[in-house]
Protein backbone atom coordinates (compact mmCIF):
# COMPACT_ATOMS: atom_id res chain seq x y z
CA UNK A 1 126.16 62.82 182.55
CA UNK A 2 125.92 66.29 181.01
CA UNK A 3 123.12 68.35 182.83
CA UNK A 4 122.14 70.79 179.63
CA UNK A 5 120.02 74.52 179.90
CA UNK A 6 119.98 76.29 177.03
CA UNK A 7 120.66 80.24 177.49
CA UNK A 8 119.97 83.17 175.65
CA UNK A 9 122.87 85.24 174.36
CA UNK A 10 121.37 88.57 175.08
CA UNK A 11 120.19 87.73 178.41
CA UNK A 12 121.42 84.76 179.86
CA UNK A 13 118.27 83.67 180.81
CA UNK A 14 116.55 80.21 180.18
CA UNK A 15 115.48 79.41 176.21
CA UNK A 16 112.61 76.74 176.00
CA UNK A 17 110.69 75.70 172.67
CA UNK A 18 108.02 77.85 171.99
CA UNK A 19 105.41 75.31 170.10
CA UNK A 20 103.16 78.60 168.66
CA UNK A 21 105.88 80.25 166.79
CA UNK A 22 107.92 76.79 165.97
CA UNK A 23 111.04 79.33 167.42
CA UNK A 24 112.89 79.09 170.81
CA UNK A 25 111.87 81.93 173.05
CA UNK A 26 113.75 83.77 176.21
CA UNK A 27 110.91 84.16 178.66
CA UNK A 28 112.76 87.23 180.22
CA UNK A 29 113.63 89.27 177.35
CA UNK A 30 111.32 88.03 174.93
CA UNK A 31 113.96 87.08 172.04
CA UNK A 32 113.37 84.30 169.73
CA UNK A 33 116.02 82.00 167.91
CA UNK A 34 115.42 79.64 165.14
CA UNK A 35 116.77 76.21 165.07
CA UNK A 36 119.34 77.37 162.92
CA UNK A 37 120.26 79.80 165.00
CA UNK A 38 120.36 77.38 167.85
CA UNK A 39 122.63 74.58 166.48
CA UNK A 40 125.02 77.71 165.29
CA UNK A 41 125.15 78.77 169.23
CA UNK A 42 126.78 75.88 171.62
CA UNK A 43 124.56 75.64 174.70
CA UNK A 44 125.91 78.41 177.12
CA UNK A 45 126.06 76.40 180.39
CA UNK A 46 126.85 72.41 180.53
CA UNK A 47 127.98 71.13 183.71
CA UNK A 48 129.42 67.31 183.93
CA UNK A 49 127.77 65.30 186.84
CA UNK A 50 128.46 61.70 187.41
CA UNK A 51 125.31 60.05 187.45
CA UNK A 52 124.29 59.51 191.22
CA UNK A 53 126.78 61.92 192.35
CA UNK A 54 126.17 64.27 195.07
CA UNK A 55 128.50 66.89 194.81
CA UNK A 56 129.98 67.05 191.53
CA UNK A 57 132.48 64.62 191.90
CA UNK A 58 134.25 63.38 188.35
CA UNK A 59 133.48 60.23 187.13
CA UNK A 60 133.83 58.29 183.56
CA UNK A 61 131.45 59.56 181.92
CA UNK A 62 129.39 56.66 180.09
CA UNK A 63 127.93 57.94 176.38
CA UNK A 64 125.60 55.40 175.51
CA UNK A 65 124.05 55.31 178.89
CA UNK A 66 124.30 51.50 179.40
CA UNK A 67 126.03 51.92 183.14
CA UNK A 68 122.86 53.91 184.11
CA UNK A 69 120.25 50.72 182.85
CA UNK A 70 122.25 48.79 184.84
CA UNK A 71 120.72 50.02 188.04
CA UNK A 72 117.63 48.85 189.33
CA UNK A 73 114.67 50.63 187.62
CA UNK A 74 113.26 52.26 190.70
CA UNK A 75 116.46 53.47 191.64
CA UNK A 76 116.53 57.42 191.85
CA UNK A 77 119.38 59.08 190.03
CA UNK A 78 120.61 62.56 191.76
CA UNK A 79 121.92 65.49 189.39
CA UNK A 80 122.62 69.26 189.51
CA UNK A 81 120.56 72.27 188.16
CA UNK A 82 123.57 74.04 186.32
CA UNK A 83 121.21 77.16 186.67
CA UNK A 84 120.94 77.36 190.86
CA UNK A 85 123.16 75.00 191.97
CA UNK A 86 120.10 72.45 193.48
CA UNK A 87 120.09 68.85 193.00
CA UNK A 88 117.25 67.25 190.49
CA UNK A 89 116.31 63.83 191.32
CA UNK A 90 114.77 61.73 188.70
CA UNK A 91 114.22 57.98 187.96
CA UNK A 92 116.35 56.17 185.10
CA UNK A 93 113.64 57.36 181.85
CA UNK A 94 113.42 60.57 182.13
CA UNK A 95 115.69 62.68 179.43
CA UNK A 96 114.11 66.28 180.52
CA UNK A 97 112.64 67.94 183.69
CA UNK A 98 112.48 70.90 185.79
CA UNK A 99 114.63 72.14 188.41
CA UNK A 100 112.01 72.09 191.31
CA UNK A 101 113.41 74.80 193.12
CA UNK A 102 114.28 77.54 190.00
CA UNK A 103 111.87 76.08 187.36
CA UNK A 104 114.27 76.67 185.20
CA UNK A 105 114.24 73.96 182.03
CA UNK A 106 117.10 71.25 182.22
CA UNK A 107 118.14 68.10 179.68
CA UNK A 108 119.99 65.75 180.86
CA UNK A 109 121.07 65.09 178.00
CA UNK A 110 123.61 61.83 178.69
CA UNK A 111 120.35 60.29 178.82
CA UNK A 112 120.12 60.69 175.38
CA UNK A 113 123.47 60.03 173.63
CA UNK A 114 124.83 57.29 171.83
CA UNK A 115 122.36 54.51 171.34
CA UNK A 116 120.16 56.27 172.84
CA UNK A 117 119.76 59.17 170.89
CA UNK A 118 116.72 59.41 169.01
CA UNK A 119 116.32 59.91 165.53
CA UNK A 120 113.33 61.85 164.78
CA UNK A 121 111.30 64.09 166.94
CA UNK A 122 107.75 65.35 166.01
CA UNK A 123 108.09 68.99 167.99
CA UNK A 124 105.14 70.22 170.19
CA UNK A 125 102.99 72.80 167.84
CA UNK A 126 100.31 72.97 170.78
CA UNK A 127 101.56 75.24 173.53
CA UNK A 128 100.68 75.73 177.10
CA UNK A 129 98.16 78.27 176.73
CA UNK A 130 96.27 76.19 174.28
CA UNK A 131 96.27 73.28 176.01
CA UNK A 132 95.08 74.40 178.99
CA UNK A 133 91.88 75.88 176.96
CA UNK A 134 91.47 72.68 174.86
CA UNK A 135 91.50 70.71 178.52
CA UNK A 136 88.62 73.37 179.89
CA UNK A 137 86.16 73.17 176.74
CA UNK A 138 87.23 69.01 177.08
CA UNK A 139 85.83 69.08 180.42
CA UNK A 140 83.27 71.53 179.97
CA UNK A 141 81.27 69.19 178.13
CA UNK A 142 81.11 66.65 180.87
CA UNK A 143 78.06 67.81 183.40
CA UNK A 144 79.03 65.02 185.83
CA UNK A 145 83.39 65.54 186.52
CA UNK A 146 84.15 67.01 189.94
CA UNK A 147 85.48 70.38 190.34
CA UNK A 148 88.50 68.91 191.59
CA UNK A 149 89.42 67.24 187.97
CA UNK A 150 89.87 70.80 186.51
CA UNK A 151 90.56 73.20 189.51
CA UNK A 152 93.58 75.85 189.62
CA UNK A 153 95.71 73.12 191.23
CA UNK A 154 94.98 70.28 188.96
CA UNK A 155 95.26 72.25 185.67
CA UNK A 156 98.98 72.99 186.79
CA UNK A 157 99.90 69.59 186.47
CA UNK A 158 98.93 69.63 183.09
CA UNK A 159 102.81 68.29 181.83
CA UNK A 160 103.95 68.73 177.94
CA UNK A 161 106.00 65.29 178.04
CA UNK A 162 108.00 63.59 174.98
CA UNK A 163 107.40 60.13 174.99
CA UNK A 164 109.58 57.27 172.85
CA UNK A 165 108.25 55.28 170.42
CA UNK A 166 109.64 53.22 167.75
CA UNK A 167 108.45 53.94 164.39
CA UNK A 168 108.43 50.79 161.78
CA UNK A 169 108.38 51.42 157.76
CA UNK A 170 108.80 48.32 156.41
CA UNK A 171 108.34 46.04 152.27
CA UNK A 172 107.21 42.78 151.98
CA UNK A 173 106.33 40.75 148.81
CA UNK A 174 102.66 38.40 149.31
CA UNK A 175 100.65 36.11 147.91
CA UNK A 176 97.16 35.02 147.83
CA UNK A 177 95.35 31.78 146.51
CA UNK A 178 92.07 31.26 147.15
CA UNK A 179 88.06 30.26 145.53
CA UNK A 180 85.68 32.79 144.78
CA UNK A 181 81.90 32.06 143.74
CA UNK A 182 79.58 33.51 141.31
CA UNK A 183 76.25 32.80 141.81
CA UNK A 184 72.95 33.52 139.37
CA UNK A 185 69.54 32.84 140.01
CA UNK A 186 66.69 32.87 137.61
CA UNK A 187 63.46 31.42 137.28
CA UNK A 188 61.61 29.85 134.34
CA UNK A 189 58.19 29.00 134.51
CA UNK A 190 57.30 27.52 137.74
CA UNK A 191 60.91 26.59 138.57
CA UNK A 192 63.90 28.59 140.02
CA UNK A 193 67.41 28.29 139.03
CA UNK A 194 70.21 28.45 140.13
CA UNK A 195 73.82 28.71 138.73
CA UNK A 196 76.96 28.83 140.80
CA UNK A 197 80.53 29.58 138.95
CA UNK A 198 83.97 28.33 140.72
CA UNK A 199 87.06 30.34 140.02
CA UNK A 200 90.74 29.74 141.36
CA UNK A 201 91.86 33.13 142.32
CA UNK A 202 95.70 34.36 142.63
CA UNK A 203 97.21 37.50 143.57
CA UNK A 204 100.35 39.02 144.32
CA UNK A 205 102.41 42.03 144.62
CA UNK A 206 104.45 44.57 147.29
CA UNK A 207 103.22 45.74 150.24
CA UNK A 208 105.05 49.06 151.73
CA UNK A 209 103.49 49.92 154.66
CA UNK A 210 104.79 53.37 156.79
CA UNK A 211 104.82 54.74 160.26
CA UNK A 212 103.61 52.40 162.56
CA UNK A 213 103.81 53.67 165.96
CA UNK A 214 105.12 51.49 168.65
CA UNK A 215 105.28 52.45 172.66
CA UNK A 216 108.94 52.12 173.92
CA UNK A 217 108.36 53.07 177.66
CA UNK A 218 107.38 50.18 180.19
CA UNK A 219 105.72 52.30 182.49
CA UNK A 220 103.66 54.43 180.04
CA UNK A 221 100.26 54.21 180.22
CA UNK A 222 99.05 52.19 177.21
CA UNK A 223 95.85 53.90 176.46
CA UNK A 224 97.20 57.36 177.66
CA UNK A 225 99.48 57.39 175.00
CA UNK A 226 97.97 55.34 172.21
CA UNK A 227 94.51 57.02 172.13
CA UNK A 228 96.09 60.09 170.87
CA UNK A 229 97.52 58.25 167.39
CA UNK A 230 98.48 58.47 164.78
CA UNK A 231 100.64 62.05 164.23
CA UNK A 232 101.60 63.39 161.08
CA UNK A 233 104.89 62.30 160.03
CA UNK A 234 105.36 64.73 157.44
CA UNK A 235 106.32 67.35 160.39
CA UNK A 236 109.04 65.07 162.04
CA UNK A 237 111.96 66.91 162.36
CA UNK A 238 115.84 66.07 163.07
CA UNK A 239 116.09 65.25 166.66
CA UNK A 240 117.97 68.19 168.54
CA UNK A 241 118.40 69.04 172.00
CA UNK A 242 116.54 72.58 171.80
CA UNK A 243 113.20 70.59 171.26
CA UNK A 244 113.51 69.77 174.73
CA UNK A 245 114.06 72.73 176.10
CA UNK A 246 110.70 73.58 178.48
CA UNK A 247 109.00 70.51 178.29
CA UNK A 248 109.77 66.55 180.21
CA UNK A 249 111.26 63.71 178.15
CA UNK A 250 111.38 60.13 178.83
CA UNK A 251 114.17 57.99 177.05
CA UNK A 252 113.29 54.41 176.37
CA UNK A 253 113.59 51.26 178.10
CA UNK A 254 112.22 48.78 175.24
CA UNK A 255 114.45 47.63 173.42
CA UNK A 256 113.47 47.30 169.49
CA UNK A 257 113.55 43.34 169.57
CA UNK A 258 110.60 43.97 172.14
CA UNK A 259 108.14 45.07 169.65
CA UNK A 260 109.46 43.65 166.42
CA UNK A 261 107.20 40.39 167.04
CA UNK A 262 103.81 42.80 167.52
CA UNK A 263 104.93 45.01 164.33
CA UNK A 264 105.38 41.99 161.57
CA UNK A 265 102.08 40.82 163.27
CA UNK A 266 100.05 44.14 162.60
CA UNK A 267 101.58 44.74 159.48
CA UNK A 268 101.34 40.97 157.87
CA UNK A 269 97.90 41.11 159.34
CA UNK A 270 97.03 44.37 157.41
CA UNK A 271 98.96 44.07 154.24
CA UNK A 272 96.94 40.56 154.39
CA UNK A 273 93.38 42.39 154.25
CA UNK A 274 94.66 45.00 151.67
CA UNK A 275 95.37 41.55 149.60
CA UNK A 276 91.98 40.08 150.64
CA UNK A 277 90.30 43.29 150.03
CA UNK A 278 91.87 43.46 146.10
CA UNK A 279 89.61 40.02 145.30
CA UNK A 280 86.22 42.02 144.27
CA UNK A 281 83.44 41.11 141.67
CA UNK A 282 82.45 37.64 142.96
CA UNK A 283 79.86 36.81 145.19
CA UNK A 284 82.17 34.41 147.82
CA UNK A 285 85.78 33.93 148.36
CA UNK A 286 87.49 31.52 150.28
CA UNK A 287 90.71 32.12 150.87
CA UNK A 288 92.98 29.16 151.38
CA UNK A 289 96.59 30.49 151.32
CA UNK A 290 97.40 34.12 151.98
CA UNK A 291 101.65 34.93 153.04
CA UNK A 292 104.44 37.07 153.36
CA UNK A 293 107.85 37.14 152.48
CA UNK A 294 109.92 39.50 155.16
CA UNK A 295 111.62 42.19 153.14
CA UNK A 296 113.12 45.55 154.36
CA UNK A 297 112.92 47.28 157.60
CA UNK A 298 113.31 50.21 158.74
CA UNK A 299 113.45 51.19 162.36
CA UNK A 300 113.62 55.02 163.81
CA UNK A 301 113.38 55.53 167.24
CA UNK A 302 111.58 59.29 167.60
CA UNK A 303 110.06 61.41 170.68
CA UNK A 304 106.34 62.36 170.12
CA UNK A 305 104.78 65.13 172.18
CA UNK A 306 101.41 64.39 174.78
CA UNK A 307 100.04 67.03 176.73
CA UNK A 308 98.92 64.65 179.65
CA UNK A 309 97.38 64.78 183.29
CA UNK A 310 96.56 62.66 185.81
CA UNK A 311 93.93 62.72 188.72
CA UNK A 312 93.62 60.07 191.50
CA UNK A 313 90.15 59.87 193.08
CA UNK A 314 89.53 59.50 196.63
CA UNK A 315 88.85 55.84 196.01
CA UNK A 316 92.27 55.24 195.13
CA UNK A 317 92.08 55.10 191.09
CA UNK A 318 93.91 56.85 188.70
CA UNK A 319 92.62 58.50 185.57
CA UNK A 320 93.88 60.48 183.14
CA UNK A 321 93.62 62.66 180.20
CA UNK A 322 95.87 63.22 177.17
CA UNK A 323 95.87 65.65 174.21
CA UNK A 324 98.41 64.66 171.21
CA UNK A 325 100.41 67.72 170.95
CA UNK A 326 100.55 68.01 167.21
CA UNK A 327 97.59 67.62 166.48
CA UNK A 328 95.12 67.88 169.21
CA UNK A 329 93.21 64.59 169.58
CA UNK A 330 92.03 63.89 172.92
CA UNK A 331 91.31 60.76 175.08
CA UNK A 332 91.00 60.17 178.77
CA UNK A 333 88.98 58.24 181.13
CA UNK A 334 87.09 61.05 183.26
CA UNK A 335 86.32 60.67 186.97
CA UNK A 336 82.41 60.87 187.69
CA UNK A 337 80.79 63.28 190.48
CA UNK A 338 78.84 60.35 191.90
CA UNK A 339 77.20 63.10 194.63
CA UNK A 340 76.50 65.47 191.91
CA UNK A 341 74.84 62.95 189.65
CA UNK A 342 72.74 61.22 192.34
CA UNK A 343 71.45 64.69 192.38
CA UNK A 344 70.50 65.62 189.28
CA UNK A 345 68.86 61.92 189.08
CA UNK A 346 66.40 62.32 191.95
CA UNK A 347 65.89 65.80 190.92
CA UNK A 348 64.79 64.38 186.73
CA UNK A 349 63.22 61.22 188.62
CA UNK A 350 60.65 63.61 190.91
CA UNK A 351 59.69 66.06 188.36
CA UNK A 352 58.64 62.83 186.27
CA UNK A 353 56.45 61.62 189.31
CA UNK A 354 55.48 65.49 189.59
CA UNK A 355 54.21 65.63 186.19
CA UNK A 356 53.11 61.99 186.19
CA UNK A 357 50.80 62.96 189.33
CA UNK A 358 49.38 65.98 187.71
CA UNK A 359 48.83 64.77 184.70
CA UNK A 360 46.68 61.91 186.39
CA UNK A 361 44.91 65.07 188.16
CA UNK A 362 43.64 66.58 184.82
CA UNK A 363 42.88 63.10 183.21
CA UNK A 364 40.31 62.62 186.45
């Protein structure tokens, strides 16, 4: 397994993606490569390590990473920072980390070769900085979080992590039968009429439907990372190992025959009300056949940044917060001061009685 930091050539320090200038950046020297630059250079420091091995040890070295799945899934694989010499543990997803002991930036980037090399990556364009301010003005609205959600401490968790999805583009040819109504009423007289048309409806035509995002980590949090969608897929870039570079990666562990039953589904199911939504002008439709004819797929499997954090209260749940680093959409389920708003209550609740009391003074 190739253990991957990316130097720079004027320095030899670490290079990590810098999201605000779209550039990789030296954090010692302050020089800045473009991608271009980047693919030109080859990284300046790869060490082999066997997965699992301790001391460096050669092993076959296994491309497609189909040894490493399999191990059991909690199983902790052991590498070696090829920057200070100390081992990296990590479980069987993750693609990118942190050497605990330099900081310094490493991919591992066996993780993600042969079939498991994505296709696509959407880079961060939200850095650090700005998504530790986004987080604080996030929070800052909510009177009632504890201090604890957003101290010093906490905000340093705050992790810039690529997670995999699949992303399904796919054609299909449909068509709809069905009984629409028009009705008229008019009256005449003393009596009311009524008049009610029948018409047999058909339609048909293609349906290409783009970008559907798909979760291909099992132990992703589903609402962490799909309350943050959709991205824009009009800045997905080549996937390269630079992108990496400074930020945590997970590789996937769901397989694309895992979701392919859930994608037809959502996209039959839509392309189905675009149909529905094309009979207009009548008064009631019934539909009573509406189907699709698979056509072609297309499957890319692509990394998509989340700024994300995680808080455990002392009553033993988790919650969490995530940003979409692209383009900055936010969800999270908050934890609740329960002390502070207990508070506040009985404080609102006796100025009411307060004023209620005096205002039954003056009225006597």
């Amino acid at each position: 397994m190739s253990v991957i930091s990316f130097k720079c050539p004027n320095c030899d320090g670490e290079l990590i993606f810098d999201p605000a200038s779209g550039a990789y950046k030296c954090e010692y020297c302050g020089s800045k490569f473009t991608q271009e630059e980047l693919d030109a250079m080859k990284p300046a420091e790869e060490q082999e390590k066997p997965a699992g091995s301790m001391d460096g040890s050669q092993a076959p070295e296994n491309t497609d990473g189909t040894q490493e799945e399999k191990k059991t899934e909690e199983e902790a694989v052991i590498y070696t920072c090829p920057s200070c010499g100390a081992q990296i543990v990590t479980d069987a997803t993750t693609a990118a980390t942190f050497c605990y002991y330099c900081h310094n930036p490493v991919v591992l980037s066996g993780r993600l070769s042969g079939n498991y090399m994505p296709n696509k990556v959407i880079p961060f364009a939200i850095d650090r900085k700005e998504a530790e301010k986004r987080f604080m003005e996030y929070v800052g609205r909510k009177k009632f979080v504890p201090k604890a959600f957003f101290n010093k401490k906490q905000i340093d968790k705050l992790s810039g992590v690529y997670f995999p999805f699949w992303i399904y583009d796919t054609r299909m040819n449909g068509n709809l039968s069905a009984e629409a109504t028009r009705v008229r009423v008019w009256r005449s007289g003393d009596e009311e009429y009524t008049e009610t048309k029948f018409y047999e409806v058909e339609r048909g035509g293609d349906v290409s439907l783009s970008n559907l995002e798909l979760n291909a980590l099992q132990k992703a949090n589903k609402e962490l990372v799909e309350g943050v969608l959709p991205y824009q897929f009009d800045k997905m870039k080549d996937f390269s190992m630079g992108y990496l570079s400074g930020f945590q990666a997970e590789k996937r562990d769901i397989e694309k025959e895992g979701v392919a039953e859930e994608a037809r589904r959502e996209t039959k199911d839509y392309a189905t009300r675009l149909l529905r939504e094309s009979v207009s002008g009548y008064d009631g439709v019934k539909v009573h056949n509406c189907g699709f004819s698979n056509g072609s797929e297309n499957w890319n499997y692509v990394l998509l940044p989340i700024w994300t954090i995680t808080y455990r209260a002392n009553n033993g749940k988790m919650y969490y917060y995530s940003m979409n680093g692209q383009t900055g959409k936010v969800c999270g389920e908050l934890p609740v001061d329960y002390k502070k708003l207990t508070l506040v209550s009985g404080i609102i609740s006796a100025a009411v009685l307060v004023l209620g009391l005096l205002g039954g003074l003056l009225i006597w």
